[in-house]
N, C-alpha and C. Protein backbone atom coordinates (compact mmCIF):
# COMPACT_ATOMS: atom_id res chain seq x y z
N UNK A 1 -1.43 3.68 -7.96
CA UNK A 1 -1.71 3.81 -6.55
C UNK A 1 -0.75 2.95 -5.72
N UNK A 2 -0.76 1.78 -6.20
CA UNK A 2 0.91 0.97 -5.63
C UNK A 2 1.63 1.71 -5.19
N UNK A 3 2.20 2.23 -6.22
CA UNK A 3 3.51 2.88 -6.37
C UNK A 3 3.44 3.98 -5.39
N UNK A 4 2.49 4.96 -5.29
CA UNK A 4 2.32 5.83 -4.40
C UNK A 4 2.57 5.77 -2.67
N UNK A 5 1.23 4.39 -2.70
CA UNK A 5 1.20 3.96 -1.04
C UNK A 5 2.59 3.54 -0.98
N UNK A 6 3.19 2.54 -1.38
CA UNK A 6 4.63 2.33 -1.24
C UNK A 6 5.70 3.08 -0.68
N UNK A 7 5.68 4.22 -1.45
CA UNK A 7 6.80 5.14 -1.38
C UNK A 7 5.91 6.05 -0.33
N UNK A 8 4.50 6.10 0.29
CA UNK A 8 4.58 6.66 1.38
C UNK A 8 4.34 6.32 2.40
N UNK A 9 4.66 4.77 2.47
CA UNK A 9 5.04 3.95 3.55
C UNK A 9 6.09 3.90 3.96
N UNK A 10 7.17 3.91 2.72
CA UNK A 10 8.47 3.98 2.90
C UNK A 10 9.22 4.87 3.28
N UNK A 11 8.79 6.27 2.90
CA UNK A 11 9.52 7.12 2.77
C UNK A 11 10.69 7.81 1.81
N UNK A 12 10.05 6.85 0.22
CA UNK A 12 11.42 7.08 -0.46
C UNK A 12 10.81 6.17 -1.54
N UNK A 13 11.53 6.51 -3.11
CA UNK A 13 11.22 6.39 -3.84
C UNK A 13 12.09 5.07 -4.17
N UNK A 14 12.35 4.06 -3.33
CA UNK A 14 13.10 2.57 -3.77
C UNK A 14 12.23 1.80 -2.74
N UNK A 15 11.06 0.72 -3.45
CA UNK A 15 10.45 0.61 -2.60
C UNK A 15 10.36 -1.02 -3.50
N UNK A 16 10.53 -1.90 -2.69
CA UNK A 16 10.43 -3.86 -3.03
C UNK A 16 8.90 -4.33 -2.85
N UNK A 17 8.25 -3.48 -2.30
CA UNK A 17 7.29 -3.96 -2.64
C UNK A 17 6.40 -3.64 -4.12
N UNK A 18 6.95 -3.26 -4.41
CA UNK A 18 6.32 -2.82 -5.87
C UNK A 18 7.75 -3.19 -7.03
N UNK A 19 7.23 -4.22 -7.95
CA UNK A 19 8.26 -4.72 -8.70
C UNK A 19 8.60 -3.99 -10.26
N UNK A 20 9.02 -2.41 -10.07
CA UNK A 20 9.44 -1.79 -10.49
C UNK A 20 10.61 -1.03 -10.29
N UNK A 21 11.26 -0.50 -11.18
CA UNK A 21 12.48 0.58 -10.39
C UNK A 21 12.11 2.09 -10.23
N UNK A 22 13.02 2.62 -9.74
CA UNK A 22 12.77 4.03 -8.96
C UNK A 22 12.16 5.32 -10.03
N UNK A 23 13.12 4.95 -11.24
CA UNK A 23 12.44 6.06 -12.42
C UNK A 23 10.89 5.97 -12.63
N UNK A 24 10.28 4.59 -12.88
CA UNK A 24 8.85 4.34 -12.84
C UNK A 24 8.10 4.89 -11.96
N UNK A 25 8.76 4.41 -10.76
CA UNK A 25 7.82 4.71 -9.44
C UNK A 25 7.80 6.21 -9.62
N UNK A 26 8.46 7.57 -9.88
CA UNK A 26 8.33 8.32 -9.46
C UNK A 26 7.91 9.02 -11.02
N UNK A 27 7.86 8.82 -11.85
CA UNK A 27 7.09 9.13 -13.05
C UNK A 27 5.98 8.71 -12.84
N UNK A 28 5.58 7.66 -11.99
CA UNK A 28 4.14 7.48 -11.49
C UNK A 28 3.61 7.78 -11.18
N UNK A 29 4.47 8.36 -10.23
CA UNK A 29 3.61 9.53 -9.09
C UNK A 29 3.39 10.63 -9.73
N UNK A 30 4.50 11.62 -11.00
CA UNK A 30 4.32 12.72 -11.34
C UNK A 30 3.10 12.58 -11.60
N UNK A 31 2.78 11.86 -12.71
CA UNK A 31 1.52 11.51 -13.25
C UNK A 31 0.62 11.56 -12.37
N UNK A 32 0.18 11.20 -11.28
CA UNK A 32 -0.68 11.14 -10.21
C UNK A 32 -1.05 12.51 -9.66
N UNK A 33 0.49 13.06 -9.42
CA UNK A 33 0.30 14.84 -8.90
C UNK A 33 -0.29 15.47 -9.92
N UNK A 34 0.02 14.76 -11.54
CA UNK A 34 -0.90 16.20 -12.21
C UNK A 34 -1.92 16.14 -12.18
N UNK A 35 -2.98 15.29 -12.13
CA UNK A 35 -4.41 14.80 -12.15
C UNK A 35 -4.76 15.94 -10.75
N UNK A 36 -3.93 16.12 -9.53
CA UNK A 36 -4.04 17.41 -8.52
C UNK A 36 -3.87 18.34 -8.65
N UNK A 37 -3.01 18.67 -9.74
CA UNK A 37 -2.30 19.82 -10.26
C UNK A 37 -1.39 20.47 -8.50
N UNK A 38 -1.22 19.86 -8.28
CA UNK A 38 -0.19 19.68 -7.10
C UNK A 38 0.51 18.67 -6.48
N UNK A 39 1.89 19.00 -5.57
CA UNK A 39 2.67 18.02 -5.16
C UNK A 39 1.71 16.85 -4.12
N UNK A 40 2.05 15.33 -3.76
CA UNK A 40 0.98 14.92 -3.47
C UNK A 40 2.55 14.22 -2.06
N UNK A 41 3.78 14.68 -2.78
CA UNK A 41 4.60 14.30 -1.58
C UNK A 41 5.66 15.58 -1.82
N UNK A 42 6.34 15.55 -0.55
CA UNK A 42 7.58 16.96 -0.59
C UNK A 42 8.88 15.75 -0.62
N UNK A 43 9.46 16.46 -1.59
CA UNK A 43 11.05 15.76 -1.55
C UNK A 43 12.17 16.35 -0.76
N UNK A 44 12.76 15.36 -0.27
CA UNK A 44 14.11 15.83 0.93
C UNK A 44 15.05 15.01 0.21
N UNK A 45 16.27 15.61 0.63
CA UNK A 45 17.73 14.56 0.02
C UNK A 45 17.62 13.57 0.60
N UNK A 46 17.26 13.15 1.62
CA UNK A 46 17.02 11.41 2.62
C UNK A 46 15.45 10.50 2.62
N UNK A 47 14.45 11.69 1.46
CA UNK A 47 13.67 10.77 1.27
C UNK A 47 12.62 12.04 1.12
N UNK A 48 10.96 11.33 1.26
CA UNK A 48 9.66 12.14 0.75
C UNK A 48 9.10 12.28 1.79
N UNK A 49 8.11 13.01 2.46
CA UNK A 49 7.11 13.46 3.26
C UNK A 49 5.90 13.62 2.94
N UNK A 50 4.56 12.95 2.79
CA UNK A 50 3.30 13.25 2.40
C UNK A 50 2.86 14.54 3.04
N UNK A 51 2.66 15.68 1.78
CA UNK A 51 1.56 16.58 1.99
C UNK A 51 0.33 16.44 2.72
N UNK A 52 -0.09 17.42 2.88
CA UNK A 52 -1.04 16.67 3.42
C UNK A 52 -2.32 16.46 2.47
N UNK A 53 -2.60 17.07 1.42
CA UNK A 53 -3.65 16.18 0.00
C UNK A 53 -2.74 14.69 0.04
N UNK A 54 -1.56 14.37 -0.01
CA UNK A 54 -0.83 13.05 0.32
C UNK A 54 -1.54 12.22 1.17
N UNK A 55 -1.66 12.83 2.45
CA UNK A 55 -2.41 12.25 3.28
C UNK A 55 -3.57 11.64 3.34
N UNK A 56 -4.05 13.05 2.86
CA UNK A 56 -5.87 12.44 2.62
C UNK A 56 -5.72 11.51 1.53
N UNK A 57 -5.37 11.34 0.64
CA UNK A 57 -4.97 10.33 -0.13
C UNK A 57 -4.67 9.04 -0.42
N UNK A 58 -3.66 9.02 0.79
CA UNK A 58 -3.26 7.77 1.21
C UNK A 58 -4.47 7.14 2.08
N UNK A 59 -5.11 7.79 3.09
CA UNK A 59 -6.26 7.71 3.77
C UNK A 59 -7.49 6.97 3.06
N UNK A 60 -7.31 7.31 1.98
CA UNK A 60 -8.79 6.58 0.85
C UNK A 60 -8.04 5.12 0.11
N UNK A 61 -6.96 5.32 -0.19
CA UNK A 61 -6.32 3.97 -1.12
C UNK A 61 -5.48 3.61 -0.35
N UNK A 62 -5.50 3.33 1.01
CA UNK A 62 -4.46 2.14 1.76
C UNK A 62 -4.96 1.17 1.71
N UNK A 63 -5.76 0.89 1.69
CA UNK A 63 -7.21 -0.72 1.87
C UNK A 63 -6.54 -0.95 0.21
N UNK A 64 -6.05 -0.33 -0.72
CA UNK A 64 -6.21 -1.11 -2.13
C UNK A 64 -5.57 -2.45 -1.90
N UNK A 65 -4.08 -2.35 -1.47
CA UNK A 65 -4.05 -3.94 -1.42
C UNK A 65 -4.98 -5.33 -1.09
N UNK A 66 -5.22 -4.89 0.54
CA UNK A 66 -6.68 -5.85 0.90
C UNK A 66 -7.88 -6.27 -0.34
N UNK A 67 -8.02 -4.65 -0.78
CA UNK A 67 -9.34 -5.11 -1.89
C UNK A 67 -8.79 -5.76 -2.88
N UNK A 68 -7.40 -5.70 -3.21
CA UNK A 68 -6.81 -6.74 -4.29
C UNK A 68 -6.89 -7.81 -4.34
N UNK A 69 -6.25 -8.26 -2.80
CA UNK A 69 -6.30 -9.57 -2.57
C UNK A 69 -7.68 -10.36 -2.47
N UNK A 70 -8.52 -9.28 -1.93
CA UNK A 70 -9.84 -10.29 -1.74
C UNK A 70 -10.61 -10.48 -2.79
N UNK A 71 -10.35 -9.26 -3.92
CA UNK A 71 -10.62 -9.89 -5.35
C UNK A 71 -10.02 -11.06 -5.88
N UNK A 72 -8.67 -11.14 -5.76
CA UNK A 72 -8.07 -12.56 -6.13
C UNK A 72 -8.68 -13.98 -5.34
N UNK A 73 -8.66 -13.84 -4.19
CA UNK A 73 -9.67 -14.99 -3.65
C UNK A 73 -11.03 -15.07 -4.18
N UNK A 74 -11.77 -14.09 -4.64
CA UNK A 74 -13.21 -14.22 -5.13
C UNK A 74 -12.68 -14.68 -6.55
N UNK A 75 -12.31 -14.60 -7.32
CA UNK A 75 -12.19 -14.68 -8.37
C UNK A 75 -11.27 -16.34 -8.87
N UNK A 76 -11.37 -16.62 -7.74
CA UNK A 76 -10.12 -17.70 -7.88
C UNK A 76 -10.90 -18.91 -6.47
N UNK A 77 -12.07 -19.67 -6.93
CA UNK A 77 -12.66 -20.26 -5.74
C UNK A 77 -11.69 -21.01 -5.30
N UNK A 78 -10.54 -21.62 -5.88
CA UNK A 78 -9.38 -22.64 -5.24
C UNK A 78 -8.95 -21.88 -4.09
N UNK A 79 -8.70 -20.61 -3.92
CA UNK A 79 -8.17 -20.21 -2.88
C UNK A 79 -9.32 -19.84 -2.07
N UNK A 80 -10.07 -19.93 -2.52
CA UNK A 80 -11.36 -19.23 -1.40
C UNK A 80 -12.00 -20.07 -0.36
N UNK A 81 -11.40 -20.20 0.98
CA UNK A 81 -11.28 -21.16 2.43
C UNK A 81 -13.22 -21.14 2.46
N UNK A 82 -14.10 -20.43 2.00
CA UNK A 82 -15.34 -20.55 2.57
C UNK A 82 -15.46 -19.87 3.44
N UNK A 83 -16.93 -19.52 4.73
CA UNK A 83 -16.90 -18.64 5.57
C UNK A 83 -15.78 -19.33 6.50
N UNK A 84 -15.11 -18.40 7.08
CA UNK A 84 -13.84 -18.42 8.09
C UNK A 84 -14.05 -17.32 9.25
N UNK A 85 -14.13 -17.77 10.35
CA UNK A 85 -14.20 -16.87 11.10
C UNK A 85 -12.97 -17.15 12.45
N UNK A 86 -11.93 -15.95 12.24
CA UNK A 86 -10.24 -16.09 13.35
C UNK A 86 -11.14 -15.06 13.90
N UNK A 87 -10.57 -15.30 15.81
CA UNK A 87 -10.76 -14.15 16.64
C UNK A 87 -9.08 -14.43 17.19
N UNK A 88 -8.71 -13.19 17.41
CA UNK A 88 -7.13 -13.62 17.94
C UNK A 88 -7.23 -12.05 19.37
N UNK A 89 -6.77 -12.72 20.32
CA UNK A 89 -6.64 -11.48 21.54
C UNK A 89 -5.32 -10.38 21.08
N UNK A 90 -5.71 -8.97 21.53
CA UNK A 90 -4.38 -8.99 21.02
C UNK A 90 -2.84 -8.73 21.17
N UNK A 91 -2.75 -9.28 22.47
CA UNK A 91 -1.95 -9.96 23.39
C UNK A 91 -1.44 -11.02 22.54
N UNK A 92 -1.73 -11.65 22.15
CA UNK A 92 -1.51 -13.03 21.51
C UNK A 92 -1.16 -13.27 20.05
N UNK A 93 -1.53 -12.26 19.22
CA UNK A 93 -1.49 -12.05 18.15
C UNK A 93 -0.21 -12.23 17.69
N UNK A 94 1.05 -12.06 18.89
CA UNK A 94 2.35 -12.24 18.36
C UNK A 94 2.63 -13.06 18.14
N UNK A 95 2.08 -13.72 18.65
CA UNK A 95 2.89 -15.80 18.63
C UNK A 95 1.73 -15.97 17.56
N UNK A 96 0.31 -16.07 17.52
CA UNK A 96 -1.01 -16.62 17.13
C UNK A 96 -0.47 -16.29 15.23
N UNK A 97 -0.11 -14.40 14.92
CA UNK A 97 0.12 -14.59 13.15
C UNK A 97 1.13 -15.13 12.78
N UNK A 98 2.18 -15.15 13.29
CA UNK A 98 3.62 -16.09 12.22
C UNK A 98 2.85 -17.40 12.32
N UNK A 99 2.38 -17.79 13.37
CA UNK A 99 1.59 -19.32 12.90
C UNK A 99 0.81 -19.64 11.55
N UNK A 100 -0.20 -18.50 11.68
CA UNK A 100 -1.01 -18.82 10.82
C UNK A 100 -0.10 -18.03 9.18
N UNK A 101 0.56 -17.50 9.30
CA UNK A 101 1.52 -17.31 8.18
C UNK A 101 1.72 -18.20 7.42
């Protein structure tokens, strides 16, 4: 699912956020389309386009990262700040996240 959201964030099957190379990523995906028994992105010479089953797709597993991470904080109490509650305007948000970065 990485590999997927990646490359349809990106637009293209060379994607740094996922620490693999391009043959993987897209043998990944085949694998993924057959479980649909259809294409789940359209290929162009300058890059991919989500179908739209792509879409709906991406629509259900974009949150996977978030749920990753917040498994790693549950699972890991050293990193886990306790209840935390940020309100940020969002006007402000520009200066307010590289801070808290």
């Amino acid at each position: 699912m990485r590999a997927f959201n990646a490359t349809f964030q990106t637009g293209n099957f060379t994607c740094r956020r996922v620490i693999i190379g391009k043959p993987a990523i897209t043998a990944q995906i085949r694998k993924l389309e057959s479980r649909f028994s259809t294409p789940l992105l359209d290929r162009f010479n300058k890059g991919v386009r989500a179908t739209e089953l792509g879409k709906q797709l991406y629509r259900i597993t974009r949150q996977y990262h978030d749920l990753e991470a917040a498994i790693e904080v549950l699972s890991n109490p050293i990193l886990s700040p306790g209840k935390m509650t940020l309100k940020v305007a969002n006007a402000s948000s520009i200066i307010v996240m590289p801070l808290i970065a």
